[in-house]
Protein backbone atom coordinates (compact mmCIF):
# COMPACT_ATOMS: atom_id res chain seq x y z
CA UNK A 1 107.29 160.53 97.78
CA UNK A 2 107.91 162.01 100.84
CA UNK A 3 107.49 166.15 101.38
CA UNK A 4 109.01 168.32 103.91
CA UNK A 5 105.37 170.20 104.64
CA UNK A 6 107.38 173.13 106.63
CA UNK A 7 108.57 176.10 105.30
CA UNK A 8 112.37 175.78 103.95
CA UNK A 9 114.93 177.01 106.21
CA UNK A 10 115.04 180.34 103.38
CA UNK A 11 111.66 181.56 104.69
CA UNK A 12 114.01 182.06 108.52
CA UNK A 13 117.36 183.18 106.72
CA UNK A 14 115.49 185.26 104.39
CA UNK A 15 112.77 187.06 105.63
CA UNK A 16 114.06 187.86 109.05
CA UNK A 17 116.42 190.03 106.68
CA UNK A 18 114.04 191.43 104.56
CA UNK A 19 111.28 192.44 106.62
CA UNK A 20 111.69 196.24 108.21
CA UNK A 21 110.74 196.33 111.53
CA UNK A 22 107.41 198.30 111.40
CA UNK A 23 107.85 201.71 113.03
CA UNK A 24 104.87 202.87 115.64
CA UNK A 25 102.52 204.98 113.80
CA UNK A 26 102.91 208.43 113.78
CA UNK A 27 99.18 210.16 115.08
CA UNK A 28 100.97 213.28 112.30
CA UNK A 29 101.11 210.64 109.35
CA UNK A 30 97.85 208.92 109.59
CA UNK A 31 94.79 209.09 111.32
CA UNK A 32 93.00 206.92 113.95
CA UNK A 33 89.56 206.50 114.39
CA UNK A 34 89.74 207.56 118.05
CA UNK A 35 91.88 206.64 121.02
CA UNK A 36 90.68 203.72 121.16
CA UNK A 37 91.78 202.50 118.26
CA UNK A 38 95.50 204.32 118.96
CA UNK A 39 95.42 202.11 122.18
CA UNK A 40 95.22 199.04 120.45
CA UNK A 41 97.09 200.10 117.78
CA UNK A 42 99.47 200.56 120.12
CA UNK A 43 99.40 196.90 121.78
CA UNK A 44 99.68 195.37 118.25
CA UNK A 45 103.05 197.10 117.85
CA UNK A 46 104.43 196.55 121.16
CA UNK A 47 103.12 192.82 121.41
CA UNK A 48 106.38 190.45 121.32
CA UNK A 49 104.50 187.72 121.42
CA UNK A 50 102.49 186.43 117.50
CA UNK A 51 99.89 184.55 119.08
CA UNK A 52 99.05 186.95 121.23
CA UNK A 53 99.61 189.59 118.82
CA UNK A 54 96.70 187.61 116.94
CA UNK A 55 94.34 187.93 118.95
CA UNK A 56 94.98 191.70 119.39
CA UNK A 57 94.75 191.74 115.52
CA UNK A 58 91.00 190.11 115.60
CA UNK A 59 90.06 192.53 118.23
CA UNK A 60 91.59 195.75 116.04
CA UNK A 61 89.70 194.28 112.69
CA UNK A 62 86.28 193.60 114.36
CA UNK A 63 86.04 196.83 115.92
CA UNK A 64 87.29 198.72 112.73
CA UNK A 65 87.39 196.92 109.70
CA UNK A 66 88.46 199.88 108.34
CA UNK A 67 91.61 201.86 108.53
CA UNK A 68 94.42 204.11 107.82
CA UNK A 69 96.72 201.84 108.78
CA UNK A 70 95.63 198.86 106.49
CA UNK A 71 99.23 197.63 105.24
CA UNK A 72 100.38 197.61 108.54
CA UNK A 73 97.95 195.32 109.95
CA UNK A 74 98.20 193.36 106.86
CA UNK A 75 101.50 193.19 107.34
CA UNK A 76 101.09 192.08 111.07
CA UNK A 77 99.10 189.49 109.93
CA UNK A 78 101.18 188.19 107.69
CA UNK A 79 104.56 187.67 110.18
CA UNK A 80 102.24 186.58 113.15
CA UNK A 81 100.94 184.23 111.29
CA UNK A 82 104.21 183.56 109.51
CA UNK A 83 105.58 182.54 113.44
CA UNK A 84 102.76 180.82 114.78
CA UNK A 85 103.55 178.20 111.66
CA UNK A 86 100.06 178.90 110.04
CA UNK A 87 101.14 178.53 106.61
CA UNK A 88 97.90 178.67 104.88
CA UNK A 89 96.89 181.73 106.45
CA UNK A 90 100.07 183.27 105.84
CA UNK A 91 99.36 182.92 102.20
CA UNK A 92 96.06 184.21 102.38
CA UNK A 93 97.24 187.19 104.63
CA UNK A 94 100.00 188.14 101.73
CA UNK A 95 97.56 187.65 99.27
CA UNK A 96 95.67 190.76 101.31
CA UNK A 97 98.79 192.88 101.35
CA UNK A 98 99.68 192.29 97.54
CA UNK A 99 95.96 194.18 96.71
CA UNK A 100 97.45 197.01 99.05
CA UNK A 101 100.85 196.92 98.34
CA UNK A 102 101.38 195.18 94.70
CA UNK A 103 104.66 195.13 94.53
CA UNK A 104 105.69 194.15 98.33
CA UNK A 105 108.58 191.51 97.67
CA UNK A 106 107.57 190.42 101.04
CA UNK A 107 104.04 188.85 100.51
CA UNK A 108 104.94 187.23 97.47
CA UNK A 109 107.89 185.56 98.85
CA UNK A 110 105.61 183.86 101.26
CA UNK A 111 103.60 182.52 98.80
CA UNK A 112 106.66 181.40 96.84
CA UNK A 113 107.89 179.77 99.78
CA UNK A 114 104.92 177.96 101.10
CA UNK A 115 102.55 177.42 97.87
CA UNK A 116 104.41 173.83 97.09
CA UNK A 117 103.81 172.92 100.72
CA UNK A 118 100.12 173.59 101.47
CA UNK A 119 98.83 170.34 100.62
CA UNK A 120 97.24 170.82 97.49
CA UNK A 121 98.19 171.20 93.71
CA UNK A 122 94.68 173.12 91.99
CA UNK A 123 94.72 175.30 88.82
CA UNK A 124 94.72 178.42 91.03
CA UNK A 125 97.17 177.59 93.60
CA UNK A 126 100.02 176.40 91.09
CA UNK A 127 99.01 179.90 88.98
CA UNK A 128 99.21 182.16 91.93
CA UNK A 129 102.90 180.27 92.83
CA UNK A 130 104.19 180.89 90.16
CA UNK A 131 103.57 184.18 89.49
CA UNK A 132 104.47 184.95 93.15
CA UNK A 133 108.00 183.42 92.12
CA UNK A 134 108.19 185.20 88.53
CA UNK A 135 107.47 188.43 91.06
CA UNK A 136 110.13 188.08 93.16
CA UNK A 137 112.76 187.34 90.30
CA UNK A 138 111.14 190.37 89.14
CA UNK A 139 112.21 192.45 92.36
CA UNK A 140 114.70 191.00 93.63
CA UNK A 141 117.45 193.17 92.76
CA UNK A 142 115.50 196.15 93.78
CA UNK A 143 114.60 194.32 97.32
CA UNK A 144 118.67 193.51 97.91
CA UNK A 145 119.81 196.89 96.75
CA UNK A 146 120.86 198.29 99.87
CA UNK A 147 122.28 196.04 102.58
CA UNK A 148 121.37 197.46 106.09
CA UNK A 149 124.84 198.22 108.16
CA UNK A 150 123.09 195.31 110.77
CA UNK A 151 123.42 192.27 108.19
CA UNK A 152 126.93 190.69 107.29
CA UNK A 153 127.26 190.89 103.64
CA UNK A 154 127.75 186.97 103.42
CA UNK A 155 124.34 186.43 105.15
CA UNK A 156 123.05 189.02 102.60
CA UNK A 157 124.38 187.57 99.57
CA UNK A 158 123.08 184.03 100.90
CA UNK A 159 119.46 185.82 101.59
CA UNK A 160 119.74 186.78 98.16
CA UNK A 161 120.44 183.37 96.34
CA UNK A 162 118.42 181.90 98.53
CA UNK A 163 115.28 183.60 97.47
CA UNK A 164 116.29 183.31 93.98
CA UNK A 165 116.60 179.31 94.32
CA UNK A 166 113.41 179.19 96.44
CA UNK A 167 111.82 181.18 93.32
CA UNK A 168 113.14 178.62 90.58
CA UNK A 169 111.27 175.68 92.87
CA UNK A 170 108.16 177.17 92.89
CA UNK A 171 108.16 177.69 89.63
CA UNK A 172 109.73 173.76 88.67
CA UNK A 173 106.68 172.13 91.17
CA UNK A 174 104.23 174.19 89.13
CA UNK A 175 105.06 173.24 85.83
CA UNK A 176 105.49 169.78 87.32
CA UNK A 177 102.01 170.15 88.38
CA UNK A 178 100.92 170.85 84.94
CA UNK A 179 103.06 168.52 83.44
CA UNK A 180 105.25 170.49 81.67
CA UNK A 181 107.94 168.63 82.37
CA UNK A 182 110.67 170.09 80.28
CA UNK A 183 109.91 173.38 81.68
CA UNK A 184 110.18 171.71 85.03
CA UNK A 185 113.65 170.10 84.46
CA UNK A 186 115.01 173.81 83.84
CA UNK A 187 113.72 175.32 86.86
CA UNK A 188 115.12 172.69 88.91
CA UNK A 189 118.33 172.53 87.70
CA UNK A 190 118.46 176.47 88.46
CA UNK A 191 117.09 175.38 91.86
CA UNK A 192 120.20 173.00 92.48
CA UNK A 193 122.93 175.26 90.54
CA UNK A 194 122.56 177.49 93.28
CA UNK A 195 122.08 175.20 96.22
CA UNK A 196 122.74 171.45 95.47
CA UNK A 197 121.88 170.43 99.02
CA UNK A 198 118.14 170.55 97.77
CA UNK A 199 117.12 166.61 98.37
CA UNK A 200 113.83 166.85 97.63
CA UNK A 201 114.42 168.96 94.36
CA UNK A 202 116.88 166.52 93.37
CA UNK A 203 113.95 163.38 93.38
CA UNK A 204 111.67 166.10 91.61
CA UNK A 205 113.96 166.43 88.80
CA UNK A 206 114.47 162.66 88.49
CA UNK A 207 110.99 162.77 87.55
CA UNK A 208 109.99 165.53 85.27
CA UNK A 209 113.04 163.56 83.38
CA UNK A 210 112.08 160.54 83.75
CA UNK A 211 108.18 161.84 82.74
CA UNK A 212 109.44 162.91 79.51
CA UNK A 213 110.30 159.48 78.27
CA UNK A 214 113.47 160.52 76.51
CA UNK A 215 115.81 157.12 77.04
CA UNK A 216 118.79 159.10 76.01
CA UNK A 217 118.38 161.15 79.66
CA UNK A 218 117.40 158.28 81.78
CA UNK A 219 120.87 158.53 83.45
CA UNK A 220 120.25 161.84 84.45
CA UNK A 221 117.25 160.67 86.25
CA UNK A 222 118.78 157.67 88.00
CA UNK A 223 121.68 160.28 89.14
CA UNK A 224 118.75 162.87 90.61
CA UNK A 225 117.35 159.88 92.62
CA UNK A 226 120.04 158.26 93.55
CA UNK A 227 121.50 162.20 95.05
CA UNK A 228 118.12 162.57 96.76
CA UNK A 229 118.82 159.49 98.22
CA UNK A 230 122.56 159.29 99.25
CA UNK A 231 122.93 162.88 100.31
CA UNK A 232 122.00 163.35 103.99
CA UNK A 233 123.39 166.91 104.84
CA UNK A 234 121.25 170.12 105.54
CA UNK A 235 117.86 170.28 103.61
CA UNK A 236 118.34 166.47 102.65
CA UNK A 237 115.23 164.36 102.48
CA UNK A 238 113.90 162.63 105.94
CA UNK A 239 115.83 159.57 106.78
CA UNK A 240 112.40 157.66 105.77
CA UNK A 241 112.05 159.30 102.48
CA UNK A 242 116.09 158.52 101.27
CA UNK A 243 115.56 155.01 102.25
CA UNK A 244 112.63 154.38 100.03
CA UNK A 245 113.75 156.54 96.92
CA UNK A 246 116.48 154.37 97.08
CA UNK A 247 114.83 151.18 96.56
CA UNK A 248 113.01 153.01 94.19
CA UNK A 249 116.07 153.86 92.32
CA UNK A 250 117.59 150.97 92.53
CA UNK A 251 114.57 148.77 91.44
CA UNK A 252 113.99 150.84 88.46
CA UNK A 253 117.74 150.44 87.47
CA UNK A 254 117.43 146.89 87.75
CA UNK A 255 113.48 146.59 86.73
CA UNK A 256 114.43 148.48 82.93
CA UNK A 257 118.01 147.22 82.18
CA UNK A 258 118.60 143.83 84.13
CA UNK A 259 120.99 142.83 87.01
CA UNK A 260 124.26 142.83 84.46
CA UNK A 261 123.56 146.18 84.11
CA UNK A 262 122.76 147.09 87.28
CA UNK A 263 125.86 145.73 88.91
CA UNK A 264 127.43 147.87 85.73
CA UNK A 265 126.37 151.25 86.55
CA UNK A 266 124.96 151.22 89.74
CA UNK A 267 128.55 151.82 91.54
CA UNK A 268 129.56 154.72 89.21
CA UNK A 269 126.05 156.62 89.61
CA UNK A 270 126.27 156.30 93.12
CA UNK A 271 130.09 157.99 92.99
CA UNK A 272 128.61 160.39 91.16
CA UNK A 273 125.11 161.14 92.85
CA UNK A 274 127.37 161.46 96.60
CA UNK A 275 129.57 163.96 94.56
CA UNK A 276 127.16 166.37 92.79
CA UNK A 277 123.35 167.10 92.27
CA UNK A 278 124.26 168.10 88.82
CA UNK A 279 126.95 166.26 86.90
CA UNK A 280 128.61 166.92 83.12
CA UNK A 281 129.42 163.33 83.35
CA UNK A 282 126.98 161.07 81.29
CA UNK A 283 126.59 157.95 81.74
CA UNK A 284 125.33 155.65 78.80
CA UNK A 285 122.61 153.52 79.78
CA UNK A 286 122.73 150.30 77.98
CA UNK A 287 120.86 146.85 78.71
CA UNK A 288 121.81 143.11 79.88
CA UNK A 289 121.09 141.94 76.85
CA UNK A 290 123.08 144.77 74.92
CA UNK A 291 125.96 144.52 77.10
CA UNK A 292 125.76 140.72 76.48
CA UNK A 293 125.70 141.43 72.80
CA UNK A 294 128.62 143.73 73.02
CA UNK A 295 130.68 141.16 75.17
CA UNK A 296 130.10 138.34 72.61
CA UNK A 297 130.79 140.52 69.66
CA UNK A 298 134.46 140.98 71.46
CA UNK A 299 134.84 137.49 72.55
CA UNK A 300 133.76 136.51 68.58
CA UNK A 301 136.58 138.90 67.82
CA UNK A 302 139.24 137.92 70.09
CA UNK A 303 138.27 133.93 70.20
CA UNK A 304 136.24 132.65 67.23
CA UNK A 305 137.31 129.19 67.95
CA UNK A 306 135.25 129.18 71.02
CA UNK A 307 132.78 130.64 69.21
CA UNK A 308 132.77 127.69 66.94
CA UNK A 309 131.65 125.16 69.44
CA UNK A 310 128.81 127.93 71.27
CA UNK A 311 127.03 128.26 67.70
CA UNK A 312 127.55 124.70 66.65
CA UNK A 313 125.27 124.31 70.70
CA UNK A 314 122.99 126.63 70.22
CA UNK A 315 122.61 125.01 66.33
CA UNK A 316 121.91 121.56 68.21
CA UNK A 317 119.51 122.73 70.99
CA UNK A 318 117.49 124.81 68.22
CA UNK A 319 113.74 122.79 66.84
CA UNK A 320 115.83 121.49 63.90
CA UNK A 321 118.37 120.56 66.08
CA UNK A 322 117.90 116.79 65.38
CA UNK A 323 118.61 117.15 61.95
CA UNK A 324 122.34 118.87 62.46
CA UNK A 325 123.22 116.17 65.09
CA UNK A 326 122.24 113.60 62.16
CA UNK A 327 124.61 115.44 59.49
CA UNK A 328 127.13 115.79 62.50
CA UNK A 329 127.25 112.75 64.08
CA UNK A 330 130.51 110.04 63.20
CA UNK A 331 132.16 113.30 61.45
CA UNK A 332 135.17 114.96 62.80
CA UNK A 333 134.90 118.19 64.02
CA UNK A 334 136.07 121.82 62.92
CA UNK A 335 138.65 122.96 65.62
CA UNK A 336 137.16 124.38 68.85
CA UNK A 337 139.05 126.00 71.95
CA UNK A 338 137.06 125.18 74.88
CA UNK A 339 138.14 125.28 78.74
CA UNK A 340 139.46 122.69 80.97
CA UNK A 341 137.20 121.17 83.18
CA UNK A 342 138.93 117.75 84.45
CA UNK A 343 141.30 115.22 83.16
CA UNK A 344 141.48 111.34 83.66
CA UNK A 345 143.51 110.21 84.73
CA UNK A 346 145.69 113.64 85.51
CA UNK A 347 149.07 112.82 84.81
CA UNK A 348 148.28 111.55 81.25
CA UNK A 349 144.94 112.00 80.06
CA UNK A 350 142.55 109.88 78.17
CA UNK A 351 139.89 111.83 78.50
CA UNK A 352 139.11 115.53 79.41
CA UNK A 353 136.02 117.49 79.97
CA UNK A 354 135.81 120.80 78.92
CA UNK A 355 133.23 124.05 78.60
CA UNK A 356 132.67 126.90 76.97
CA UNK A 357 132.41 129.29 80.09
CA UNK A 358 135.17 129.48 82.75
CA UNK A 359 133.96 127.43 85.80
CA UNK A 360 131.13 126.45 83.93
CA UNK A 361 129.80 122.80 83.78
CA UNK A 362 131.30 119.65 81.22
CA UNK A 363 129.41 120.60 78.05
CA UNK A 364 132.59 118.00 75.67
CA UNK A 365 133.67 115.56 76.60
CA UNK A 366 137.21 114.59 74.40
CA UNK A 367 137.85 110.73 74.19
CA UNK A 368 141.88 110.97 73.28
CA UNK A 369 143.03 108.92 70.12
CA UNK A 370 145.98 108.94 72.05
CA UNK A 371 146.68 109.69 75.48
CA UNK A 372 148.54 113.19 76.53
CA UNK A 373 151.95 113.10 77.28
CA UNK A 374 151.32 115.40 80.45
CA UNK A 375 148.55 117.10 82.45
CA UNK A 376 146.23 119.80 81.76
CA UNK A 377 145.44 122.78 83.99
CA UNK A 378 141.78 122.80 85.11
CA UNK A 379 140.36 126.43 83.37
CA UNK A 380 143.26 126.25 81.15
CA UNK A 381 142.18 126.91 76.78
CA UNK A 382 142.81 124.01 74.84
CA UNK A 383 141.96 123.52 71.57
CA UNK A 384 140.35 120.44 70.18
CA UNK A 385 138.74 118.28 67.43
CA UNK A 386 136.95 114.92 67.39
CA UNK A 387 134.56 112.76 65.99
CA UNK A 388 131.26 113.40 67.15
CA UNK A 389 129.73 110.36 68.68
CA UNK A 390 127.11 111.16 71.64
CA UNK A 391 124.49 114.39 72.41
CA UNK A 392 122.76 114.89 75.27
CA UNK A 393 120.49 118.12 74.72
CA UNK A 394 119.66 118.07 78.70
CA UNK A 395 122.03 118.90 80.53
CA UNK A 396 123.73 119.89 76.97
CA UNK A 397 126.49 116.97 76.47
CA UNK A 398 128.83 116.61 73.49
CA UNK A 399 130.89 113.52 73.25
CA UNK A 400 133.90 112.98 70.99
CA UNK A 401 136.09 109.97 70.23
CA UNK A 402 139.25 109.90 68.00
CA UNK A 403 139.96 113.26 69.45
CA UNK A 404 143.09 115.71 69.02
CA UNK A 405 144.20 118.48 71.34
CA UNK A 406 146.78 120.91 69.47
């Protein structure tokens, strides 16, 4: 399905906060080679400009590949690469500060951030995510100890969580990757308990769930792709990607418990999916044919007459059908409650069709023994007896003669 391949709007909010500005060497504190390599030293620091700041880079590491000032240019390398948009090479530039500077929070953030959107899912590129994101859970306390008088504390705070979440998806596409998919579930849900307007995490989850074949949580899936697809505020999936997750969503729905069910469900998980991206509420998944089931049981319940003439049909259409009609057929009936259909002629009846389903087509029709004083509402319950006399298996017809209504 569809992936944002840019960095998440964290990497801005975040990093612009975390990253000191880098002071201008001091010649006291460390040593240049010569003045040349103060001059362009120098540049690098004053350059506003990342491409250009590049280039002076290239020049600074081909003429001296080695230096005093190695985290520095490491660390250049790293934000002009960072704002030029040149995500692999940011990676590979923090990957060259973390074996000078282990613990910089900086350089494994941007492999955090950027390691599920680099196009590519090997053994060593999931590994060195997630321990990039286990690294800055590790430090970020430490990192957002001291708030610098510049930065609102709201902004801070958000900076904060922010990293935290972006840590937690890392971590839930890697196990993804793998396929542990219970491990995955956990880190998204920490993903979206801390920011729910995560679309794309919300279709992930929907299915590491969905992967782990558990039918007891398949709601929980259908309500993580049906969020990913209704929610379209910030960080929401691309117009594109919504509209085919939910067709996805919606054919699954449909595709594993029927239509019945579909038309059941599909309204309350998508009240619930445009409410939340993580809901208490449960919703118990059940198919056409068990809601069926269930309905029948309560109609046997609440109408066994009617349920009297439905068995005695499906009894008839059955292989050994012929032989019921035989034992039927010139007997009187057990009492039935059916529903009006017609009635000739209206005002006093002679005959009557009736069915089993309201609206549904003649399946009896009741030759009086003695016409009906008055009319009969059409999808009105009578109840009836006769003496079987005529079957017609398609379309299904019963005919009685002699017949009662009570």
């Amino acid at each position: 399905m569809i992936l944002k391949k840019v960095a998440h709007y964290a990497l801005t909010t975040c990093l612009l906060l975390m990253v000191a500005a880098v002071a201008i060497p001091n010649p006291q504190e460390k040593n240049y080679k010569d003045r040349a390599e103060y001059d362009v030293i120098t540049k690098v620091y004053g350059e506003a400009d990342p491409a250009a700041k590049l280039a002076l880079l290239d020049e600074w590491t081909e003429k001296y590949p080695e230096t005093d000032y190695h985290v520095e240019r490491a660390s250049f390398y790293l934000d002009s690469y960072q704002k030029t948009g040149q995500t692999a090479e940011a990676v590979e530039a923090a990957k060259t500060l973390l074996t000078k500077v282990p613990d910089s929070f900086t350089a494994h953030y941007v492999i955090t951030l950027s390691t599920p959107y680099l196009g590519k899912a090997d053994d060593q590129t999931v590994s060195d995510g997630i321990d990039a994101a286990n690294a800055v859970l590790k430090l970020v306390d430490q990192q957002f100890a001291n708030k610098p008088e510049t930065v609102a504390q709201e902004a801070w705070d958000n900076a904060k969580q922010q990293s935290i979440a972006s840590s937690h998806l890392t971590i839930g596409w890697g196990r993804m990757q793998q396929k542990d998919n219970s491990a995955a579930e956990g880190a998204f849900r920490e993903v979206l308990s801390i920011d729910p307007s995560r679309g794309q995490v919300s279709y992930w989850l929907g299915q590491v769930i969905l992967a782990q074949q558990d039918a007891a949580k398949y709601d929980l899936a259908f309500l993580s792709f049906a969020r990913a697809a209704l929610y379209d505020g910030p960080n929401s999936m691309p117009a594109e990607g919504r509209t085919q997750v939910l067709e996805y969503v919606q054919n699954l729905l449909k595709g594993n418990y029927g239509d019945e069910a579909y038309d059941l469900y599909w309204p309350k998980i998508e009240e619930i999916a445009k409410a939340t991206a993580l809901s208490s509420e449960r919703i118990e998944l059940k198919s056409s044919e068990e809601l069926q089931f269930e309905a029948d049981q309560k109609s046997r319940e609440e109408n066994p007459m009617l349920w009297v003439f439905k068995d005695l049909k499906t009894r008839l259409l059955e292989p050994t059908g012929d032989s019921i009609w035989a034992d039927l057929n010139g007997k009187l009936t057990p009492k039935m409650n059916l529903y009006v259909v017609s009635a000739s002629p209206p005002e006093r009846p002679a005959t009557i069709n009736l069915t089993s389903e309201p609206g549904g087509p003649t399946e009896v029709v009741l030759n009086l023994e003695n016409r009906r004083r008055s009319g009969l509402r059409t999808g009105s319950m009578l109840t009836i007896d006769g003496v079987a006399s005529g079957l017609s298996k398609s379309p299904f017809r019963l005919t009685l003669t002699d017949g009662h209504t009570f």
